[in-house]
N, C-alpha and C. Protein backbone atom coordinates (compact mmCIF):
# COMPACT_ATOMS: atom_id res chain seq x y z
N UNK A 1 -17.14 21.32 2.72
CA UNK A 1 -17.50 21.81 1.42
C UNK A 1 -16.92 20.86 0.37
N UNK A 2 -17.88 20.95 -0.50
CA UNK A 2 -17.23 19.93 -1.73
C UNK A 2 -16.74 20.28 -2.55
N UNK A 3 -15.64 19.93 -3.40
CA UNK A 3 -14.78 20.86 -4.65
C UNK A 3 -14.38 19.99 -5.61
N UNK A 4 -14.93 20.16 -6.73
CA UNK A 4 -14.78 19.28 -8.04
C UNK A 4 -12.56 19.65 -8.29
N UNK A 5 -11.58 19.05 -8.17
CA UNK A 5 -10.42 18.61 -8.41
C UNK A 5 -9.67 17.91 -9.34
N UNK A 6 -8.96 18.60 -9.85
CA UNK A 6 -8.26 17.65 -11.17
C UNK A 6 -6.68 17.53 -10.44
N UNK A 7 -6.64 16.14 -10.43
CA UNK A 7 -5.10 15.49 -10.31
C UNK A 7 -4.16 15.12 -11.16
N UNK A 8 -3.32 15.41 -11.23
CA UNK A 8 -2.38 14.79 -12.39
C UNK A 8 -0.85 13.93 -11.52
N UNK A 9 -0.85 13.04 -11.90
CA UNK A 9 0.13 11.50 -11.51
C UNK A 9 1.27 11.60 -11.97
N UNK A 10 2.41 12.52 -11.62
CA UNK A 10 3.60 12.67 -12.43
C UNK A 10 4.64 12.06 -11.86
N UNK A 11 6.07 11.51 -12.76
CA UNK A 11 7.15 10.74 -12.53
C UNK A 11 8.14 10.77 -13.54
N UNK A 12 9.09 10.15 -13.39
CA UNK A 12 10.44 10.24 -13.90
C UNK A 12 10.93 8.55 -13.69
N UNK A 13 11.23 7.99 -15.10
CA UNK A 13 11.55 6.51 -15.00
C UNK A 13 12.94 6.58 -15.09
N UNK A 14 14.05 7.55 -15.98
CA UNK A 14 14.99 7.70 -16.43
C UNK A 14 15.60 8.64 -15.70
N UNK A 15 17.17 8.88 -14.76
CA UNK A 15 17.39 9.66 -14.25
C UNK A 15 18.20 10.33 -15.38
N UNK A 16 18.25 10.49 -16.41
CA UNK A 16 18.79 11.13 -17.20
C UNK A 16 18.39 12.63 -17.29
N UNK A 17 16.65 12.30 -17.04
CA UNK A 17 16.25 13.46 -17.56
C UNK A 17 15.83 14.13 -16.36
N UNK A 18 16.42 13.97 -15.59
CA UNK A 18 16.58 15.14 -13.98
C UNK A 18 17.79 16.05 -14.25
N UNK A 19 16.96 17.33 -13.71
CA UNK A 19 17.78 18.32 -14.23
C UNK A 19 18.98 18.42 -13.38
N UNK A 20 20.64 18.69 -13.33
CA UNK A 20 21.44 18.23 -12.47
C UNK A 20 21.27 19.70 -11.45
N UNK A 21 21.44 19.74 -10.48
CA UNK A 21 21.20 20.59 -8.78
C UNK A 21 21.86 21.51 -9.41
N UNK A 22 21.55 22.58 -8.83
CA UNK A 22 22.67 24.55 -9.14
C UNK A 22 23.40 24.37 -8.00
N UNK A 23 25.03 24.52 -8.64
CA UNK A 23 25.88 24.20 -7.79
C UNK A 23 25.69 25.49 -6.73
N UNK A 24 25.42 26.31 -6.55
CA UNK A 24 25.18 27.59 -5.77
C UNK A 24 23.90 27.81 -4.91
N UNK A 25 23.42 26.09 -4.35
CA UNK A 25 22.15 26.41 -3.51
C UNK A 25 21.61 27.50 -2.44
N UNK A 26 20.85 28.22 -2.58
CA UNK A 26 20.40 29.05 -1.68
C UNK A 26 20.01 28.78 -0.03
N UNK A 27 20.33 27.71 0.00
CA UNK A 27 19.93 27.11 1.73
C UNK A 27 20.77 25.55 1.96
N UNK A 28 20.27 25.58 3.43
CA UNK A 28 21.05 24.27 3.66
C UNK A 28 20.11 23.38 3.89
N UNK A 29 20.22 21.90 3.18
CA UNK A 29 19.33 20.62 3.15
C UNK A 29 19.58 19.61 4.42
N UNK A 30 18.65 19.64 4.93
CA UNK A 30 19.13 18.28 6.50
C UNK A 30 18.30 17.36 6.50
N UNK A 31 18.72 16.34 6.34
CA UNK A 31 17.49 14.81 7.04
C UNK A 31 17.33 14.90 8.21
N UNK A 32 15.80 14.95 8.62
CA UNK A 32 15.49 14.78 10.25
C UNK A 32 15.96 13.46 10.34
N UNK A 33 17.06 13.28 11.62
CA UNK A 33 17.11 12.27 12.21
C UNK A 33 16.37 11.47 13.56
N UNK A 34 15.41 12.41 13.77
CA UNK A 34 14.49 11.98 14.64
C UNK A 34 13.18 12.16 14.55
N UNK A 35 12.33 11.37 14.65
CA UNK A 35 10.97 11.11 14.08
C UNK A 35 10.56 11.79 15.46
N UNK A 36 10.10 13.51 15.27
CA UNK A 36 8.92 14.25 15.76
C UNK A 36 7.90 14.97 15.14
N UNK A 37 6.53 14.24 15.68
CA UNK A 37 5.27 14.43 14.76
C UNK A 37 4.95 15.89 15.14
N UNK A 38 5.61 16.46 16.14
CA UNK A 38 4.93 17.79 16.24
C UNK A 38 5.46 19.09 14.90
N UNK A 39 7.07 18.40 14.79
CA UNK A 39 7.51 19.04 14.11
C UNK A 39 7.43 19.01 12.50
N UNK A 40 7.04 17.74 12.39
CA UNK A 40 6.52 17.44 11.16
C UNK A 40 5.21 17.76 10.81
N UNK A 41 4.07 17.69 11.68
CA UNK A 41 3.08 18.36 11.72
C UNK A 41 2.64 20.05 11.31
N UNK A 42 4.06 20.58 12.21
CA UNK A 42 4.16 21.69 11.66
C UNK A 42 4.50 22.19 10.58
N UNK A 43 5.73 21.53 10.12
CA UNK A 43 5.58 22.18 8.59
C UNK A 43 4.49 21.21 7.70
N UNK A 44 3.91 20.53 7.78
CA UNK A 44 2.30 20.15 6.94
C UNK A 44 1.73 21.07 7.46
N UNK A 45 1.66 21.90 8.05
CA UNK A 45 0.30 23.10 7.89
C UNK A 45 1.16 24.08 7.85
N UNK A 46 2.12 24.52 7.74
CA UNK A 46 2.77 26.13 7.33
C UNK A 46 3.04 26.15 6.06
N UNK A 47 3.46 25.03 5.76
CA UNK A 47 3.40 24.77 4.00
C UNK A 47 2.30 24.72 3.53
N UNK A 48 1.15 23.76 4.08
CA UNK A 48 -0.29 23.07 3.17
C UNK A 48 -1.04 23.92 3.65
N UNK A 49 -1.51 24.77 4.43
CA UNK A 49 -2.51 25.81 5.15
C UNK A 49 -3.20 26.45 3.68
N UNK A 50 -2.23 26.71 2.72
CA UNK A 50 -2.69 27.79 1.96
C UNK A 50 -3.52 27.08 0.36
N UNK A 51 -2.98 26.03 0.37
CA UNK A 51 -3.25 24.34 -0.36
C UNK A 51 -4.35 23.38 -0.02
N UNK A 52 -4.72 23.83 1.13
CA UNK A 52 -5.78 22.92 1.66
C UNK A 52 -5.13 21.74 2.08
N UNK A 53 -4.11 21.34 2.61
CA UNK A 53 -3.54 20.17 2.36
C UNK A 53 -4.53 19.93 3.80
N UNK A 54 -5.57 19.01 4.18
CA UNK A 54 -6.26 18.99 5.13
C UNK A 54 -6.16 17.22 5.60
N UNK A 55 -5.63 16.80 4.86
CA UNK A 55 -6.00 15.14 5.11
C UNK A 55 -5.20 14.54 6.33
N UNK A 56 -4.09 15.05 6.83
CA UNK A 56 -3.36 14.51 8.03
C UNK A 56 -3.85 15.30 9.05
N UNK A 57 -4.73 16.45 9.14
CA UNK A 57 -4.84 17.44 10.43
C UNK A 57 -5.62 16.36 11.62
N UNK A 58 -6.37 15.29 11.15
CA UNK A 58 -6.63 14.29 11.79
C UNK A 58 -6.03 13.82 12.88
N UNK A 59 -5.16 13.52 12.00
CA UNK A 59 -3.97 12.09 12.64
C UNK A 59 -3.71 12.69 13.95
N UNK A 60 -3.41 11.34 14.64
CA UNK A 60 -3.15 10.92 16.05
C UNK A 60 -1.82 11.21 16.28
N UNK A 61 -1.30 11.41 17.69
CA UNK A 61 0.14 11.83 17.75
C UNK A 61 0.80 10.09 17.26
N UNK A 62 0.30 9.15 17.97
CA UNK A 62 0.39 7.51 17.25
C UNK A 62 0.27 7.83 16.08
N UNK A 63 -0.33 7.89 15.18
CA UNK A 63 -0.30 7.95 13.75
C UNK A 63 0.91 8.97 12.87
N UNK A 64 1.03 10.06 13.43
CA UNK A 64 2.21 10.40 13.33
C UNK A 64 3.42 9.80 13.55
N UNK A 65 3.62 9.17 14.73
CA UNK A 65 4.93 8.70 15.04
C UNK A 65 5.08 7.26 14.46
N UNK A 66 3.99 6.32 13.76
CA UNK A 66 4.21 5.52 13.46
C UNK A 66 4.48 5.83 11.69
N UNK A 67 4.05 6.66 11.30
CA UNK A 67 4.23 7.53 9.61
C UNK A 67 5.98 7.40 10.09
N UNK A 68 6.48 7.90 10.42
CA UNK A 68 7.79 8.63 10.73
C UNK A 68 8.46 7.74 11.13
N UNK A 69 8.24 6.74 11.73
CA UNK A 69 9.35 5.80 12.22
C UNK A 69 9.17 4.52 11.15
N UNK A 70 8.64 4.72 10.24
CA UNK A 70 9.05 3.66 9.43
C UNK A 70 10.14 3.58 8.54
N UNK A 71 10.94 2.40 8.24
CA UNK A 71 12.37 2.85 7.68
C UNK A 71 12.50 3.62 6.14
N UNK A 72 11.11 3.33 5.41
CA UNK A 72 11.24 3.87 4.06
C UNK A 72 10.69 5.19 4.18
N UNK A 73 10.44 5.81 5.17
CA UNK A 73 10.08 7.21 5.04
C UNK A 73 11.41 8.04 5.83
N UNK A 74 11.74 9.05 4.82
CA UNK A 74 12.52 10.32 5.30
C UNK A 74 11.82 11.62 5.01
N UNK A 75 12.33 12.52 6.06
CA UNK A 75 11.93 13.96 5.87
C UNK A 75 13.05 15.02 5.50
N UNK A 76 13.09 15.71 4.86
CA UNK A 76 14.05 16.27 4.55
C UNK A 76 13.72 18.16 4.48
N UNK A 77 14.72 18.97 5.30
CA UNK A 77 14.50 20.12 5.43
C UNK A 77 15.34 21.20 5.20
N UNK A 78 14.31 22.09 4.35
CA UNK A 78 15.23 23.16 4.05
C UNK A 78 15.65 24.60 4.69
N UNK A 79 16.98 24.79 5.36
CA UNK A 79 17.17 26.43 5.60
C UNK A 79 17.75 26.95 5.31
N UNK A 80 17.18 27.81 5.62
CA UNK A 80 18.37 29.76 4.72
C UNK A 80 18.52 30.21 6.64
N UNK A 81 19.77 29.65 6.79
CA UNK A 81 20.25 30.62 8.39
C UNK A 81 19.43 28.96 8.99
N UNK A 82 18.78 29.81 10.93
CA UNK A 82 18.50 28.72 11.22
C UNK A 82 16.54 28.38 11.30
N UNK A 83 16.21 29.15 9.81
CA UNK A 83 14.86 29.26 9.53
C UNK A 83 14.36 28.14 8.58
N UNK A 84 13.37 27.36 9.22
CA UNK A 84 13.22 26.38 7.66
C UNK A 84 12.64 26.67 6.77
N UNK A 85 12.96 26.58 5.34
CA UNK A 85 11.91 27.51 4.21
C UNK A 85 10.91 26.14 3.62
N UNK A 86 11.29 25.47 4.07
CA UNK A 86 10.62 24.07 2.97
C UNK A 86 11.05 22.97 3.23
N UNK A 87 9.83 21.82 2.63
CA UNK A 87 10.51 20.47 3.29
C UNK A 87 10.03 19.58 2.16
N UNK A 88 10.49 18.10 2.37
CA UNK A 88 9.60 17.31 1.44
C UNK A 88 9.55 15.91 2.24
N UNK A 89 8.71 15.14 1.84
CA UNK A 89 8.96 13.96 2.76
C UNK A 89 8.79 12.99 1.71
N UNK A 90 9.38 11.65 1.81
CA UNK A 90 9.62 10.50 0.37
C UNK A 90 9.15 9.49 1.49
N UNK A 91 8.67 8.77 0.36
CA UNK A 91 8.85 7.53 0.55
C UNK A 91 9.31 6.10 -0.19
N UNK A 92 10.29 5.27 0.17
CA UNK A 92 10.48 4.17 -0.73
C UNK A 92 9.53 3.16 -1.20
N UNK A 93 9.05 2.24 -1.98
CA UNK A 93 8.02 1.68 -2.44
C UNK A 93 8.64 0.40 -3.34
N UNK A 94 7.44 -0.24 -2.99
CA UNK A 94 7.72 -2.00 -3.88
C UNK A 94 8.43 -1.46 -5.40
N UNK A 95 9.10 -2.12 -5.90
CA UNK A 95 9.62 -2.31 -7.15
C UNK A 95 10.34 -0.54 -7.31
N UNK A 96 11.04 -0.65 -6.95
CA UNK A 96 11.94 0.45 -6.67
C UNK A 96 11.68 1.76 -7.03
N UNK A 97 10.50 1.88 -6.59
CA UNK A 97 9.73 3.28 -7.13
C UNK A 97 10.01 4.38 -5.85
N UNK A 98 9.88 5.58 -5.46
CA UNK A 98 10.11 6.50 -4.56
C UNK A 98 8.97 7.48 -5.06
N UNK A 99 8.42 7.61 -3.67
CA UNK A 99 7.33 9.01 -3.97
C UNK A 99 7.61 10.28 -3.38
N UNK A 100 7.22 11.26 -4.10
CA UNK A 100 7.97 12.59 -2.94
C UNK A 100 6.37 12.90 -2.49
N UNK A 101 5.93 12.31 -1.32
CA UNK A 101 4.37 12.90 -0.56
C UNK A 101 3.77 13.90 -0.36
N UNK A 102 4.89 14.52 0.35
CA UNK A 102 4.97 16.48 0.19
C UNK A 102 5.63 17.11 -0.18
N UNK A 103 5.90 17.96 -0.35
CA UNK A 103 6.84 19.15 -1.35
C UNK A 103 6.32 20.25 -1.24
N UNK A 104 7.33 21.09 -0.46
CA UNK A 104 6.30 23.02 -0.53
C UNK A 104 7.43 23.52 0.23
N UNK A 105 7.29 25.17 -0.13
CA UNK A 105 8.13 25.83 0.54
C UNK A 105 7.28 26.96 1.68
N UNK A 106 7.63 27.02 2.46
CA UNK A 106 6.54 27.94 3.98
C UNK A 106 6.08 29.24 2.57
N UNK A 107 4.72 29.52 2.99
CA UNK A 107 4.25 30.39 2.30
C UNK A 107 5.21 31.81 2.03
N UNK A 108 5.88 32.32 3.02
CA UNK A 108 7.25 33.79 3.01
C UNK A 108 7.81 33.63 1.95
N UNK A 109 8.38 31.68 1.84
CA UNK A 109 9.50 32.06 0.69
C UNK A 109 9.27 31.52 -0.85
N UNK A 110 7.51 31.51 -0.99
CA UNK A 110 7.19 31.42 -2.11
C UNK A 110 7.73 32.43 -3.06
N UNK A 111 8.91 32.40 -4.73
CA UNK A 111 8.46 32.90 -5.21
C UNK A 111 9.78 34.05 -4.98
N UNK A 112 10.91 33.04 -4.41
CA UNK A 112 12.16 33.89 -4.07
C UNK A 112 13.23 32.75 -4.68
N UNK A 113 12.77 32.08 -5.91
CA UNK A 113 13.93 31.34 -6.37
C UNK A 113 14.27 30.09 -5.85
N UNK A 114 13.22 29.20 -4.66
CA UNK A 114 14.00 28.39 -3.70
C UNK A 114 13.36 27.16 -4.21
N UNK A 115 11.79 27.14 -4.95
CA UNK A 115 11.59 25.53 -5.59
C UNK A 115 12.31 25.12 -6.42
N UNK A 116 12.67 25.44 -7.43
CA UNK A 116 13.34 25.07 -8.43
C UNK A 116 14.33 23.55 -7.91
N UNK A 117 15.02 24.80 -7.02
CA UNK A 117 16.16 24.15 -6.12
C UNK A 117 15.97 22.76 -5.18
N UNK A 118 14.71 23.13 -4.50
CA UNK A 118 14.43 22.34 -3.30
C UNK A 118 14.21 21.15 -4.28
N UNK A 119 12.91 21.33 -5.22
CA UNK A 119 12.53 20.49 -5.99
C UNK A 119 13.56 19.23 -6.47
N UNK A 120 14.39 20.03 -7.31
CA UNK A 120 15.70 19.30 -7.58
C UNK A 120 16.36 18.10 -6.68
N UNK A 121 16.31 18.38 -5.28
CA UNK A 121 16.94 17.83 -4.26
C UNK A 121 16.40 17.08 -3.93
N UNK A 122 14.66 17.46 -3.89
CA UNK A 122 13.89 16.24 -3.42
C UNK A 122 13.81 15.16 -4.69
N UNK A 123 13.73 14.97 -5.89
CA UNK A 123 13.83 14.24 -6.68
C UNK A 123 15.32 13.46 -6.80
N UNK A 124 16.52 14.28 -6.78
CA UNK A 124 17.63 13.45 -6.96
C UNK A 124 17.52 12.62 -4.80
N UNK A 125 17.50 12.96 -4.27
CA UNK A 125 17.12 12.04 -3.10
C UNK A 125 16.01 11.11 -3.18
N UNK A 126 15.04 11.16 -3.91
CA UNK A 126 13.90 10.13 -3.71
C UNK A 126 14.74 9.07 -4.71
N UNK A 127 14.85 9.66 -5.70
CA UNK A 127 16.20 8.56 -6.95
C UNK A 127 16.78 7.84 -5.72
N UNK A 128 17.55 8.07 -4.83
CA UNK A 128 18.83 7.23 -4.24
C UNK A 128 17.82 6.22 -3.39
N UNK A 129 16.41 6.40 -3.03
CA UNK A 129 15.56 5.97 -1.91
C UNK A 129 14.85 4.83 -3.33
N UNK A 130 14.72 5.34 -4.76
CA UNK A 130 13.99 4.17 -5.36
C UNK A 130 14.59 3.37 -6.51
N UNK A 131 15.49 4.89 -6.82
CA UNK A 131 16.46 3.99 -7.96
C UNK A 131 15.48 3.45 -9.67
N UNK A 132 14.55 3.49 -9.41
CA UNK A 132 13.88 3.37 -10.93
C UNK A 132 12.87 3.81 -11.02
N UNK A 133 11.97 4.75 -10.39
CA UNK A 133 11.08 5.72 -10.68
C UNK A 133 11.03 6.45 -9.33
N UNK A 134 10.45 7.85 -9.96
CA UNK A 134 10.36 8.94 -8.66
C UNK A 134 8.88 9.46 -9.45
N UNK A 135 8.21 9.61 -8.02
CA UNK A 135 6.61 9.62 -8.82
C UNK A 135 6.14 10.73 -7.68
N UNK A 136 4.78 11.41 -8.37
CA UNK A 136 4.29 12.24 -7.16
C UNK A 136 2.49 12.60 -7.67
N UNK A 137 2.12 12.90 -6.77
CA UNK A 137 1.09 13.81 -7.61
C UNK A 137 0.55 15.12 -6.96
N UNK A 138 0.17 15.89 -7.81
CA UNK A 138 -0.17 17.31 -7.83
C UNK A 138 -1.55 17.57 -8.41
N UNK A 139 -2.60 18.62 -7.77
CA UNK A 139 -3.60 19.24 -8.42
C UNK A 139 -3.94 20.30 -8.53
N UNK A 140 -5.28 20.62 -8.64
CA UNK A 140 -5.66 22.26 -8.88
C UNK A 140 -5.39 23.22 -7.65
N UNK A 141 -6.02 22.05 -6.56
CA UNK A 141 -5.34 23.25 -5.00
C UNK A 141 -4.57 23.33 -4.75
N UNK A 142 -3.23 22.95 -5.91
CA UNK A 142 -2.00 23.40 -4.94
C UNK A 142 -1.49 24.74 -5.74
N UNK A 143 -0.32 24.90 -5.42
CA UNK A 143 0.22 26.31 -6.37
C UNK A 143 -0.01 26.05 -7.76
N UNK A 144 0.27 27.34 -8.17
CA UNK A 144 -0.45 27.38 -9.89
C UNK A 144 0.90 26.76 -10.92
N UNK A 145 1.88 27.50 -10.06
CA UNK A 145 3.37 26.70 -10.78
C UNK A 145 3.39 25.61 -10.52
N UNK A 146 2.93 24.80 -9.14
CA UNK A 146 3.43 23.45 -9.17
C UNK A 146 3.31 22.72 -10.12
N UNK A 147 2.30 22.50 -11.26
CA UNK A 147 2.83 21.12 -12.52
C UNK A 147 3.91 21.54 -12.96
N UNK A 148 4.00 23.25 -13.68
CA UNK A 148 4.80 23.59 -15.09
C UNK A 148 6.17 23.88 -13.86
N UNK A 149 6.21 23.72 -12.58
CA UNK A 149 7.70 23.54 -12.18
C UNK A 149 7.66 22.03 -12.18
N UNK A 150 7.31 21.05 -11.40
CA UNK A 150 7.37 19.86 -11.86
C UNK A 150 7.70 19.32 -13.30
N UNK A 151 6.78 19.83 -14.19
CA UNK A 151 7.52 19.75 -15.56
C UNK A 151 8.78 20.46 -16.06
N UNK A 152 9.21 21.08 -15.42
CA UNK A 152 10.21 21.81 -16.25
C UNK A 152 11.53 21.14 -15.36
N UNK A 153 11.31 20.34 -14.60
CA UNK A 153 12.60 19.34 -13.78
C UNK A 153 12.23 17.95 -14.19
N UNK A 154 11.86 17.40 -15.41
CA UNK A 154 11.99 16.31 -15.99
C UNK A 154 10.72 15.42 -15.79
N UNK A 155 9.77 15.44 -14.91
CA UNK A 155 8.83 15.02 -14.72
C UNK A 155 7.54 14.23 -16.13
N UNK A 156 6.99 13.85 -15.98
CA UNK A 156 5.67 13.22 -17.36
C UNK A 156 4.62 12.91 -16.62
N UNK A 157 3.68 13.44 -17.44
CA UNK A 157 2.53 13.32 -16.61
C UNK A 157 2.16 11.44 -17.10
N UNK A 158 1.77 10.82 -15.92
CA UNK A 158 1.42 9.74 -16.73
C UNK A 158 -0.03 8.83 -16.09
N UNK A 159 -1.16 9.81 -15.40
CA UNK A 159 -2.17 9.91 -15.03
C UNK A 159 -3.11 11.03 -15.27
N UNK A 160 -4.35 11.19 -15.15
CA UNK A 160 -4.93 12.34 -14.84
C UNK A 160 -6.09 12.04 -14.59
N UNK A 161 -6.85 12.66 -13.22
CA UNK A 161 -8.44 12.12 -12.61
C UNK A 161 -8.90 13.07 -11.82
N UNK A 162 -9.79 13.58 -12.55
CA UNK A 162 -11.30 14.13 -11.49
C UNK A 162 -11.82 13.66 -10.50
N UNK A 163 -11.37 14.10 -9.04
CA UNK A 163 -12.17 13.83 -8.00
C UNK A 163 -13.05 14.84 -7.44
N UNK A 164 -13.77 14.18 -6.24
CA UNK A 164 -14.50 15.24 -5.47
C UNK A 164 -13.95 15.39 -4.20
N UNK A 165 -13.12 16.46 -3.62
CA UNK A 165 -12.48 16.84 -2.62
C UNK A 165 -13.41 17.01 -1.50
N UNK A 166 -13.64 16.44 0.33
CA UNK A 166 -14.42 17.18 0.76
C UNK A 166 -14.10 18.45 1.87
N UNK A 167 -13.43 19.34 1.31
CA UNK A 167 -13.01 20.58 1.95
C UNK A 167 -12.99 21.61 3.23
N UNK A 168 -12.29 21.55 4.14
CA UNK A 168 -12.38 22.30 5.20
C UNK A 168 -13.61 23.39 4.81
N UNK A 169 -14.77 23.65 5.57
CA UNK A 169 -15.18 24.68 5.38
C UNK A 169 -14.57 26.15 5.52
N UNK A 170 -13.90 26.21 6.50
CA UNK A 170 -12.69 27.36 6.75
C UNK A 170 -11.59 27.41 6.65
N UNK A 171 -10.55 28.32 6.57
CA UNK A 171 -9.32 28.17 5.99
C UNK A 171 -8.69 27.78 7.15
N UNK A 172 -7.62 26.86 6.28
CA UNK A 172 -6.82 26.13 7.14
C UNK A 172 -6.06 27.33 8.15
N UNK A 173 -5.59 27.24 9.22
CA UNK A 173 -4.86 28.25 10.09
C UNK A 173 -3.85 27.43 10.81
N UNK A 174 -2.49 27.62 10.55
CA UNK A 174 -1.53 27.28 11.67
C UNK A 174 -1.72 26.84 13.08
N UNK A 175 -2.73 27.67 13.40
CA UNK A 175 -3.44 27.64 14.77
C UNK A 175 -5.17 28.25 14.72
N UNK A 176 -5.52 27.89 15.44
CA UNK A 176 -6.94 28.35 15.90
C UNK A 176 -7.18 29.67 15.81
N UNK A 177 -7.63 30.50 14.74
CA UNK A 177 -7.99 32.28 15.02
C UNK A 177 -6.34 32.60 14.51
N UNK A 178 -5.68 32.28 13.95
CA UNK A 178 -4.51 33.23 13.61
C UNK A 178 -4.84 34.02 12.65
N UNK A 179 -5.82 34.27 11.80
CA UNK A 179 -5.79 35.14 10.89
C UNK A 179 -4.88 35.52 9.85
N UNK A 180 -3.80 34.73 9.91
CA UNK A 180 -2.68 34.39 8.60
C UNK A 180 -3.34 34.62 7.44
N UNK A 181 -2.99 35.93 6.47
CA UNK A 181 -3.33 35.83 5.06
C UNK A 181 -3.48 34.78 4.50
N UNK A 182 -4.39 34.77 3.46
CA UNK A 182 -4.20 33.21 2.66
C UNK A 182 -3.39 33.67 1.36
N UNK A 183 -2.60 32.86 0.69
CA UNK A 183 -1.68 33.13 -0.41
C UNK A 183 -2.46 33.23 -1.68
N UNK A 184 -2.72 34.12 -2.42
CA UNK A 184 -2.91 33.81 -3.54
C UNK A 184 -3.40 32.47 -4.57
N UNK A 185 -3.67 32.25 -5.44
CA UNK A 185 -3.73 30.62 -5.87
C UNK A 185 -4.14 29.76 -4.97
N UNK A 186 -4.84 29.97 -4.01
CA UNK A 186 -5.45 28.74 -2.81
C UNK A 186 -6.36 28.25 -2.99
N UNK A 187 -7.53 28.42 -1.89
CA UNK A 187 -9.11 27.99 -2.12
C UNK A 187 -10.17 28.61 -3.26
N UNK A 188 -9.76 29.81 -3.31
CA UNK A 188 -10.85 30.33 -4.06
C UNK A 188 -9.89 30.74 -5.60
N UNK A 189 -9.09 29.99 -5.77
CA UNK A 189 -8.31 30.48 -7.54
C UNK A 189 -8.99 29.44 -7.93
């Protein structure tokens, strides 16, 4: 299916204007130290399922493991206990730029206080990975907060483009037939 999409290109040149972390984080932050595509796979569809995030469901277990074992990419994960609520994955880039690729929290803990936070973490970490810009982009299929939280942690929009998305006809599912609610704000907001 086809879906008319608005993107917006947001970043941060100045770490000044990153908001500093709440000393009282709600979970614990870990770098995967081992590049597994199954597991990374998994949280891209427990997070993106509800987002459409459809563009890696492709990829090869090779294509995965070669994403992951490159030295400028880290994954980084979030838990409350030994549950992960959210992840983000960066990457480093020519002229000391850092992108955060993904960013989301598992659909449960949308909406319990934990982006703000995660957000935070993934930006002051992509900083240490680029050191003079942290860049990302966001659109209409993702959550409805994602720009105005992005904006409200220092971010500028400094793009914006209409594409044509070409869309899973059916909703994304964790698995084949799971019947997982879809979240609110997804395909059809």
């Amino acid at each position: 299916m086809k879906k008319n999409v608005h993107v917006w290109h947001v970043e941060i040149t100045d770490p000044s204007r990153i908001t500093p972390p709440h000393p009282n984080k709600p979970y614990e932050l870990r770098k995967a130290d081992t590049a597994l595509p199954e597991f990374n796979r998994m949280l891209y569809v427990a997070v993106g399922a509800p987002w459409l995030w459809y563009e890696r469901l492709q990829w090869s277990y090779q294509e995965w493991i070669s994403f992951l074992q490159r030295p400028t990419t880290e994954t980084w994960v979030a838990y409350k206990g030994a549950t992960p609520i959210g992840y983000f994955e960066l990457e480093a880039q020519a002229a000391g730029s850092a992108e955060i690729c993904y960013f989301g929290l598992l659909p449960e803990f949308i909406g319990k206080g934990f982006g703000g936070h995660l957000l935070r973490d993934a930006i002051n970490k992509a900083w240490q990975l680029g050191g003079k810009r942290v860049w990302l982009h966001t659109c209409t299929l993702d959550h409805p907060q994602a720009l105005p939280n992005y904006l409200a942690r220092g971010f500028e929009v400094f793009k914006e483009e209409d594409i044509t998305a070409n869309l899973p006809d059916d909703p994304i599912q964790p698995w084949i037939r799971a019947a997982k609610p879809e979240i609110s704000g997804g395909r059809d907001s």
